[in-house]
N, C-alpha and C. Protein backbone atom coordinates (compact mmCIF):
# COMPACT_ATOMS: atom_id res chain seq x y z
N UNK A 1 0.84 -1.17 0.00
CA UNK A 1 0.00 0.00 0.00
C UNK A 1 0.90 1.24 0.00
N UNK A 2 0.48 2.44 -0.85
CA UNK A 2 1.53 3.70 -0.96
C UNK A 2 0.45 4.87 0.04
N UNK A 3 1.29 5.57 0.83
CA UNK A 3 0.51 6.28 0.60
C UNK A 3 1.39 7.59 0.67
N UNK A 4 0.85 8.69 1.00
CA UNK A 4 1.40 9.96 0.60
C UNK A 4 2.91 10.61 1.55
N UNK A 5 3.28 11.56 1.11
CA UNK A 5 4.36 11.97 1.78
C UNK A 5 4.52 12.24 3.44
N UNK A 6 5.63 11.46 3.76
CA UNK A 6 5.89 11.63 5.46
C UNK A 6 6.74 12.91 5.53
N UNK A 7 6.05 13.37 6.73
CA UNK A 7 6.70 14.32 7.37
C UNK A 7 7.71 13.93 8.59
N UNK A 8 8.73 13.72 8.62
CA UNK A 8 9.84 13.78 9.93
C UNK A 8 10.36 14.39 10.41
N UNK A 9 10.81 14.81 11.64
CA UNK A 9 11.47 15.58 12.44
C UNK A 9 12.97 14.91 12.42
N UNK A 10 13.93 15.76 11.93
CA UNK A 10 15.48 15.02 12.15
C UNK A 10 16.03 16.35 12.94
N UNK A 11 17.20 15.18 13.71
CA UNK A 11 17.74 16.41 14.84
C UNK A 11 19.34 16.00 14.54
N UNK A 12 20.65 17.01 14.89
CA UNK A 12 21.53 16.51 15.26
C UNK A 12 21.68 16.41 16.38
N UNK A 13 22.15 14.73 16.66
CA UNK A 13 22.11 14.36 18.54
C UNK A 13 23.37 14.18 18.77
N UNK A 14 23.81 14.61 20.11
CA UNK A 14 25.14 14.45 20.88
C UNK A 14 25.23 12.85 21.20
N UNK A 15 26.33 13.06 21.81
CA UNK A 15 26.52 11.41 22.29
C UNK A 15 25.80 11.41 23.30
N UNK A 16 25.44 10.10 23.52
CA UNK A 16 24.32 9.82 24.54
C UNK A 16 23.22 9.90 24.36
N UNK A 17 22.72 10.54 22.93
CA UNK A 17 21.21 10.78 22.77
C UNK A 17 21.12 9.68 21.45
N UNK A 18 19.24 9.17 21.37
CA UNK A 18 19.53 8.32 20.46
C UNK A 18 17.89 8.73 19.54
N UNK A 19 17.35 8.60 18.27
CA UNK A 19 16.48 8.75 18.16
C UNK A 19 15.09 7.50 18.14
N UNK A 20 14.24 7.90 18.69
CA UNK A 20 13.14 6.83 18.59
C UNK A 20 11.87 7.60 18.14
N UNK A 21 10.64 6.47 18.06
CA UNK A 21 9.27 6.92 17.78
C UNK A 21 8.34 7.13 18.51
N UNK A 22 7.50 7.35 18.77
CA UNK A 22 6.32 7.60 19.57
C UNK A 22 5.25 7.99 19.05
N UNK A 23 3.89 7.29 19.34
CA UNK A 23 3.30 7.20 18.61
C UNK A 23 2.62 9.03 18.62
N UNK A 24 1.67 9.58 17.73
CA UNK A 24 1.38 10.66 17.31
C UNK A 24 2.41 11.73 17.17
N UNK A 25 3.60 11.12 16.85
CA UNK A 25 4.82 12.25 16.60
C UNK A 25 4.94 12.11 15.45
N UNK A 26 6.02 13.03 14.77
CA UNK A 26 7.09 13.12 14.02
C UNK A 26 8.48 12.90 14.25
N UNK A 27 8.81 12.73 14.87
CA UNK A 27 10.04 12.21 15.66
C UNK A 27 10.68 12.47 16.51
N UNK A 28 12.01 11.82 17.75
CA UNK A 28 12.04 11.53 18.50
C UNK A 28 13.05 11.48 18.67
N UNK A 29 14.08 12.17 20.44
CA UNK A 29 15.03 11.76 20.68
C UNK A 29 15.10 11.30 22.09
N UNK A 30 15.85 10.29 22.31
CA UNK A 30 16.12 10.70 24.21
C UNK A 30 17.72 10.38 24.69
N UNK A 31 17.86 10.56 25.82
CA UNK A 31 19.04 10.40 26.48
C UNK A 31 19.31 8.75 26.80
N UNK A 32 19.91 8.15 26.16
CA UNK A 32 20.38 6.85 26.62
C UNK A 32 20.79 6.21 27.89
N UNK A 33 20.44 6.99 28.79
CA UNK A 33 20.88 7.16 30.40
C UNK A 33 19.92 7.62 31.15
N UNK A 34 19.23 6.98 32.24
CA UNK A 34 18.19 7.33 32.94
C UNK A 34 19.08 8.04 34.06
N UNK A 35 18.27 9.00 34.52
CA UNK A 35 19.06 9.00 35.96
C UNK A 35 18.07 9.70 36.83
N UNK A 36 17.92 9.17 38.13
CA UNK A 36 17.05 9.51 39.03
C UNK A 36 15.39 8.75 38.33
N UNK A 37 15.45 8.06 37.47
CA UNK A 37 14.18 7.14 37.24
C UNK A 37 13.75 7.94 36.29
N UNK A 38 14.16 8.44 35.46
CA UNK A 38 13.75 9.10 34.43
C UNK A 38 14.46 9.56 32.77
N UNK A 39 14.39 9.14 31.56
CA UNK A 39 14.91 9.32 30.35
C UNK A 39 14.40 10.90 29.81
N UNK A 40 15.60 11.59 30.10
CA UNK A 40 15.23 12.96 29.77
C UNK A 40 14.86 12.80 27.83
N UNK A 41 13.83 13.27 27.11
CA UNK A 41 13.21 13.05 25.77
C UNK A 41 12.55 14.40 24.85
N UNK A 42 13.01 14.39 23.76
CA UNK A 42 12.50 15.20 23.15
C UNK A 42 11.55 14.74 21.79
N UNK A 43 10.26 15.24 22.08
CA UNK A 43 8.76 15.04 21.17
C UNK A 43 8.76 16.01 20.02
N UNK A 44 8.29 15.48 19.04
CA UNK A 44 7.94 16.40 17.84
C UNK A 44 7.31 16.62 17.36
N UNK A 45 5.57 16.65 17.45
CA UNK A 45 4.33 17.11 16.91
C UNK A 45 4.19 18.26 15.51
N UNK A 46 3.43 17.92 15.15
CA UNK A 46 2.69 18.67 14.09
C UNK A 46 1.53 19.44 14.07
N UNK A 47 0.84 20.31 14.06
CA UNK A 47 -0.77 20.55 14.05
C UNK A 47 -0.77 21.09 13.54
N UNK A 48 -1.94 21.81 12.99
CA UNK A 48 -2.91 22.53 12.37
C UNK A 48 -3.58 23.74 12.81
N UNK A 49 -3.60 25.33 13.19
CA UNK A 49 -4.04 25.97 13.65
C UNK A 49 -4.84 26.74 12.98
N UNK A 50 -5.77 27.32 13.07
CA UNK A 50 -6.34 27.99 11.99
C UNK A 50 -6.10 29.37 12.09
N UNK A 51 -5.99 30.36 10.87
CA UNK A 51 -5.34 31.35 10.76
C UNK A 51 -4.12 31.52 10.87
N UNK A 52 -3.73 32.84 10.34
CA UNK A 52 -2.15 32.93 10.48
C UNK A 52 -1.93 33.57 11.85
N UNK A 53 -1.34 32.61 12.92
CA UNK A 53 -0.96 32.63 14.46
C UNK A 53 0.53 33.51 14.12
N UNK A 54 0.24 34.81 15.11
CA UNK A 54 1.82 35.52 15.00
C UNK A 54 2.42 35.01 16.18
N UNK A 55 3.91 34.85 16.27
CA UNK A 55 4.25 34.41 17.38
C UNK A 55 3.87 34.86 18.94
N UNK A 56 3.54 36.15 19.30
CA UNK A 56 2.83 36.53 20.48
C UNK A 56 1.77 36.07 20.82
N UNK A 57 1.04 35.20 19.52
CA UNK A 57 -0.52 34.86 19.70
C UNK A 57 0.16 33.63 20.23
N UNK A 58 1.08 33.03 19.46
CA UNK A 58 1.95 31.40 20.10
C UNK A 58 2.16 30.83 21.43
N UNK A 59 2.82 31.95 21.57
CA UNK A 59 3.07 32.28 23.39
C UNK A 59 1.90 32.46 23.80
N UNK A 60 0.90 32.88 23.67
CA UNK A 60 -0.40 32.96 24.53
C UNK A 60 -1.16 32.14 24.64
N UNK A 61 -1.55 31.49 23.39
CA UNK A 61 -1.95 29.83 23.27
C UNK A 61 -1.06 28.85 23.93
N UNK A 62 -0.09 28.59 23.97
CA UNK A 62 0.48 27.97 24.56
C UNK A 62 0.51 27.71 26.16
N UNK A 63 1.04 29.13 26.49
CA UNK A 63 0.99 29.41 27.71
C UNK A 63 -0.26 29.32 28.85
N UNK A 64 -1.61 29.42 27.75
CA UNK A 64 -2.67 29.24 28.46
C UNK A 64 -2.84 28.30 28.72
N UNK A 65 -2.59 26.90 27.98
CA UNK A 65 -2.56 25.85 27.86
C UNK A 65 -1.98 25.32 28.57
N UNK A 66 -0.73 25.42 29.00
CA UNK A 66 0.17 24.94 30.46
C UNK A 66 -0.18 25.70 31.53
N UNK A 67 -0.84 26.53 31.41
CA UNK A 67 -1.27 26.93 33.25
C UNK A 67 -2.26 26.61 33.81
N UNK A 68 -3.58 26.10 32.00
CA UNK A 68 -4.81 25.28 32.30
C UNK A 68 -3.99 23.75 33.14
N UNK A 69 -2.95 23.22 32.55
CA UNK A 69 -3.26 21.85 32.71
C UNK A 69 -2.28 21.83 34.57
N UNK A 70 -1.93 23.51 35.22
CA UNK A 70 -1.35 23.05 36.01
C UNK A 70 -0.40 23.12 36.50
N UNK A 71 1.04 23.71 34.91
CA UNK A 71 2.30 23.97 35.25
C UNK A 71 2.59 25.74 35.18
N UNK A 72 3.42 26.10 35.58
CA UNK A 72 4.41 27.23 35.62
C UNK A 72 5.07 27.29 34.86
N UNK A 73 4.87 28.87 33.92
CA UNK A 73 5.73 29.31 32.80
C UNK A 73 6.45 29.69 33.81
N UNK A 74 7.60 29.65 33.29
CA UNK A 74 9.23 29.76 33.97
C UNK A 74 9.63 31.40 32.67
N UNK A 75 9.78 30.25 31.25
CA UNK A 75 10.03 31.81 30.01
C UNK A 75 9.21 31.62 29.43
N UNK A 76 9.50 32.58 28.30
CA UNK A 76 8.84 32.21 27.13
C UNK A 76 9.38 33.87 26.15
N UNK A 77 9.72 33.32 25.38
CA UNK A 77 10.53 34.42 23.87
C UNK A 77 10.37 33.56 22.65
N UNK A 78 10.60 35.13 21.97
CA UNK A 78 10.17 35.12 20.54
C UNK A 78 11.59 34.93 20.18
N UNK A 79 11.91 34.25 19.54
CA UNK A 79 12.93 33.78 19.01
C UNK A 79 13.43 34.47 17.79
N UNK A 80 12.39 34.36 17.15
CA UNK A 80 12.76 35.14 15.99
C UNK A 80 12.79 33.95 14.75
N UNK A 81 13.91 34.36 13.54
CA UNK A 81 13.84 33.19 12.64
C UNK A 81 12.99 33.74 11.12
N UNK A 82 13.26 32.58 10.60
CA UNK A 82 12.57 32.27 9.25
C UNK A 82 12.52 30.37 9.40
N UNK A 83 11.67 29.75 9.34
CA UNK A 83 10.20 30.42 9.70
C UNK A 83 10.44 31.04 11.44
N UNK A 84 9.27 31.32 11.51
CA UNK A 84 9.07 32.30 13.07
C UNK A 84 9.22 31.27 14.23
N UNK A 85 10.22 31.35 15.10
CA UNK A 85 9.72 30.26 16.47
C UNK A 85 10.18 31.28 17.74
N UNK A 86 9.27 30.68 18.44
CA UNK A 86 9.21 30.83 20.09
C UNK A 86 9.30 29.14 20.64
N UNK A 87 9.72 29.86 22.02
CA UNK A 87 9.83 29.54 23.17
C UNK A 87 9.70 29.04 24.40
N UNK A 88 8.53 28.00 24.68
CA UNK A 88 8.62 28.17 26.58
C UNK A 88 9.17 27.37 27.64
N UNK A 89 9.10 27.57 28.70
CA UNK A 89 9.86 26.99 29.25
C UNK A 89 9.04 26.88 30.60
N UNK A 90 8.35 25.34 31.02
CA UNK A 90 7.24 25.01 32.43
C UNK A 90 8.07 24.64 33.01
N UNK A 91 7.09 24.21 34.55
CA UNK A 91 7.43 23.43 35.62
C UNK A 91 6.56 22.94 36.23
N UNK A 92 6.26 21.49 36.42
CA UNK A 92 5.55 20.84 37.10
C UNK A 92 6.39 19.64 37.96
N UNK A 93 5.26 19.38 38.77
CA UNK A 93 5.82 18.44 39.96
C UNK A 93 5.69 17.00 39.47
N UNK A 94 6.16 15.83 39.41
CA UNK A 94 5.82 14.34 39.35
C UNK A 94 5.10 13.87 40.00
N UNK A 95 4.26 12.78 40.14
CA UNK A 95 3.70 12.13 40.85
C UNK A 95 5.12 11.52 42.45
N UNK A 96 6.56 11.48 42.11
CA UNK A 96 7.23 11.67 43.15
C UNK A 96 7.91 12.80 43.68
N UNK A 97 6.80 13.95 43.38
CA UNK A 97 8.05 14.83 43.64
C UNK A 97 8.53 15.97 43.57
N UNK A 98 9.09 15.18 42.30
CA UNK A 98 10.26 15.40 41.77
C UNK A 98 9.92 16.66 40.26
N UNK A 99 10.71 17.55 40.78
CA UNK A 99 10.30 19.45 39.80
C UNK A 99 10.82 18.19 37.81
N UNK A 100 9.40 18.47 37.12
CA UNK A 100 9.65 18.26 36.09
C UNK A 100 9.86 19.63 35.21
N UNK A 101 10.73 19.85 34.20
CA UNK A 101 11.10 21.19 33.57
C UNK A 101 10.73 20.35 32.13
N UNK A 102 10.07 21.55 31.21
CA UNK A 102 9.60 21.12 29.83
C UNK A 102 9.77 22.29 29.15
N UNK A 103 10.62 22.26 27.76
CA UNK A 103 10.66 23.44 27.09
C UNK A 103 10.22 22.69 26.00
N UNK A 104 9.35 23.70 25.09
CA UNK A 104 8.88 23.95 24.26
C UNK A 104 9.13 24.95 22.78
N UNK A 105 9.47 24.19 21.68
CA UNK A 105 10.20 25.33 20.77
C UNK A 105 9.30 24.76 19.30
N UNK A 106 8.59 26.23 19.36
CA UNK A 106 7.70 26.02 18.24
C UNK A 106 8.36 26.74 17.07
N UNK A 107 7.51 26.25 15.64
CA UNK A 107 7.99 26.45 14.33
C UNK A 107 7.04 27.07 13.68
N UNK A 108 6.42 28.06 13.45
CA UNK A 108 5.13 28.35 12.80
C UNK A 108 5.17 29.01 11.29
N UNK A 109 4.94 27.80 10.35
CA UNK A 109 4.42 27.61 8.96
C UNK A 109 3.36 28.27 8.44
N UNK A 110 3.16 29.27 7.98
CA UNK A 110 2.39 30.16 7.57
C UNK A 110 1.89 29.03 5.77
N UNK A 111 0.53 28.14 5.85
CA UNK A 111 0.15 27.82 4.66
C UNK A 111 -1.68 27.99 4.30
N UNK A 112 -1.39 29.13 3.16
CA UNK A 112 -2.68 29.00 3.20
C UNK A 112 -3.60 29.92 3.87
N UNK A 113 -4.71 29.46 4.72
CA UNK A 113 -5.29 30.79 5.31
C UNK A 113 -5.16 29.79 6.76
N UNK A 114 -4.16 29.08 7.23
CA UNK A 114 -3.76 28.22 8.25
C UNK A 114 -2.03 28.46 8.83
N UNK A 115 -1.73 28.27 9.51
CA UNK A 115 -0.08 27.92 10.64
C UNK A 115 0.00 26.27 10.74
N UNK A 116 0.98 25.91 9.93
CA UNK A 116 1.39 24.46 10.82
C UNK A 116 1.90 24.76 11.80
N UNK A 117 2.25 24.24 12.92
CA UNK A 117 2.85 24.19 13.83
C UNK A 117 4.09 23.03 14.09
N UNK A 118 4.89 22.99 14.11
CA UNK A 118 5.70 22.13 14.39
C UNK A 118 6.60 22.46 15.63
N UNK A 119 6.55 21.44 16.90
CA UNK A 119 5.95 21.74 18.27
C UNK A 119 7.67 20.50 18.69
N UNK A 120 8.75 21.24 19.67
CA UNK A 120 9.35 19.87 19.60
C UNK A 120 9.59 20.33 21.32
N UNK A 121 9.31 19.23 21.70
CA UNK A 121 8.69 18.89 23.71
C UNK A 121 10.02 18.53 24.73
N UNK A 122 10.47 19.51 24.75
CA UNK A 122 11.80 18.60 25.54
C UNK A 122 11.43 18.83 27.30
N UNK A 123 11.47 17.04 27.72
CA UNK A 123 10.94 16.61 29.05
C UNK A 123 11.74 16.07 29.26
N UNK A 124 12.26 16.68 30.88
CA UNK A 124 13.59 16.51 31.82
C UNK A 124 13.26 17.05 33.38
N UNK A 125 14.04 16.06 33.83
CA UNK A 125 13.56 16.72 35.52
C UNK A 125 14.95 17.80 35.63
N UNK A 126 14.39 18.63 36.61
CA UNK A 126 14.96 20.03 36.98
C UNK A 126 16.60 19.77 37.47
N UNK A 127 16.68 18.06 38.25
CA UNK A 127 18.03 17.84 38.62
C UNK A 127 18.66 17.90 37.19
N UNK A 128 18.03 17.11 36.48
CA UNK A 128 19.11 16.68 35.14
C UNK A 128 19.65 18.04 34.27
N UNK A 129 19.11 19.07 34.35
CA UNK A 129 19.52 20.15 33.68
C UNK A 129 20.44 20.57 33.45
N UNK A 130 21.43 20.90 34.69
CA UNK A 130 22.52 21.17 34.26
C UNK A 130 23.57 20.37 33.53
N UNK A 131 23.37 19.16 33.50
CA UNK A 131 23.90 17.87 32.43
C UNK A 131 24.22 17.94 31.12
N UNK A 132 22.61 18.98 31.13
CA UNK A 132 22.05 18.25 29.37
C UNK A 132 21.40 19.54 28.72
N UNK A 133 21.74 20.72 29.75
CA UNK A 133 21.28 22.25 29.01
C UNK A 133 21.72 22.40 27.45
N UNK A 134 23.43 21.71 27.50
CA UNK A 134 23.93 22.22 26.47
C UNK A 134 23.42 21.40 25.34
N UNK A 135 23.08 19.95 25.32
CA UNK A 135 22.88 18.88 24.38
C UNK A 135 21.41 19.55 24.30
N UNK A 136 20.33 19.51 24.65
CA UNK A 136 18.73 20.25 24.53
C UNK A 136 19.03 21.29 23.76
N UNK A 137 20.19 22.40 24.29
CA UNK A 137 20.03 23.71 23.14
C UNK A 137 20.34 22.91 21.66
N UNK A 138 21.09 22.23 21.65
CA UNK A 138 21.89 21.97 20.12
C UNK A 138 20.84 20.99 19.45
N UNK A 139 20.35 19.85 20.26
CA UNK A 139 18.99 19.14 19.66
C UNK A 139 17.80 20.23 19.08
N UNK A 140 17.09 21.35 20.10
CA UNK A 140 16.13 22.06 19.70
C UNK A 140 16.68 22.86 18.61
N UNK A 141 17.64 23.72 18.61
CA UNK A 141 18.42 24.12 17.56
C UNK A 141 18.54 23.93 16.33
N UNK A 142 18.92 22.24 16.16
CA UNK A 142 18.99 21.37 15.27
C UNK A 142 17.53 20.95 14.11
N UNK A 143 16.77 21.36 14.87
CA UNK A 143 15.31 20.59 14.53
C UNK A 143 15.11 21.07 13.21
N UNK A 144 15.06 20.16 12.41
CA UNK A 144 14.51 20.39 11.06
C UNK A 144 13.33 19.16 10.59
N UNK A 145 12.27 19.94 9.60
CA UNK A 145 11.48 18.90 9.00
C UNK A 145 11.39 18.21 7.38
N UNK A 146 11.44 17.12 7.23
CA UNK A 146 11.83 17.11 6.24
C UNK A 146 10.64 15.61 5.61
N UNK A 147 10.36 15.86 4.29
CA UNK A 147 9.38 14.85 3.71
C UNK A 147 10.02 13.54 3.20
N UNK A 148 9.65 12.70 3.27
CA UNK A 148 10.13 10.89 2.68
C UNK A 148 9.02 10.63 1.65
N UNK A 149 9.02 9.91 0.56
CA UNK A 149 7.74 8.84 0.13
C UNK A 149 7.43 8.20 0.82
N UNK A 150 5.72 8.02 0.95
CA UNK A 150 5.28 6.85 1.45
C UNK A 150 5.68 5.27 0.61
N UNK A 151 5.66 4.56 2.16
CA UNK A 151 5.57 3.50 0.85
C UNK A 151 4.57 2.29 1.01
């Protein structure tokens, strides 16, 4: 069966990071090393927004969205770019605990009378940070999308 063109998320990963799948993504990295019970991971979503979303509208959607479900904007910036991306940066607690930190670095695709969004999730607890600040900047950094044939 063929079917139409894939969209993927490719990153350049440091040592120690490896890429995998998950289901409703575009692709996937994590840290090959748990530590403290947890694989620090970065998610890559796609959506659909309607209208053309300017990045301040990004940050506000967003942001509403993590304080509905609970967490603490920590940042959040306009990045700037071609295409346009922002920024954020939560905090929520674990079921042990334990301060989870999640940044968020969006891509916004102006097609049409619509914004793709291309959304990449990096989830890490607050200890592991200073570890892996530098490998997260160069992964989110890195993020590009790119199409395959189906096959």
């Amino acid at each position: 069966m063929t079917t139409g063109p894939q969209i993927r998320a490719t990153f350049d990963l440091p040592t120690n990071w490896e890429n995998f799948d998950w289901e409703n993504t575009i692709g996937g990295a994590r840290h090959t090393v748990s530590s403290h019970g947890f694989v620090p991971n970065i998610l890559v979503t796609l959506d659909k927004w309607p209208g053309n979303v300017s990045p301040d509208e990004a940050i506000e959607i967003v942001a509403a969205q993590l304080k509905n479900a609970g967490a603490r904007i920590l940042t959040s910036s306009d990045l700037g770019g071609e295409p346009p991306q922002v920024e954020l940066q939560s905090e929520t607690t674990d079921e042990n605990g334990m301060l989870m930190r999640t940044r968020y670095r969006l891509q916004l695709l102006a097609v049409a009378e619509n914004t793709l969004v291309a959304t990449a999730i990096a989830t890490y607890l607050k200890i592991q940070e200073p570890a892996i600040e530098s490998d997260l900047d160069r992964i989110l950094d890195s993020t590009t999308l790119s199409t395959s044939s189906g096959k």
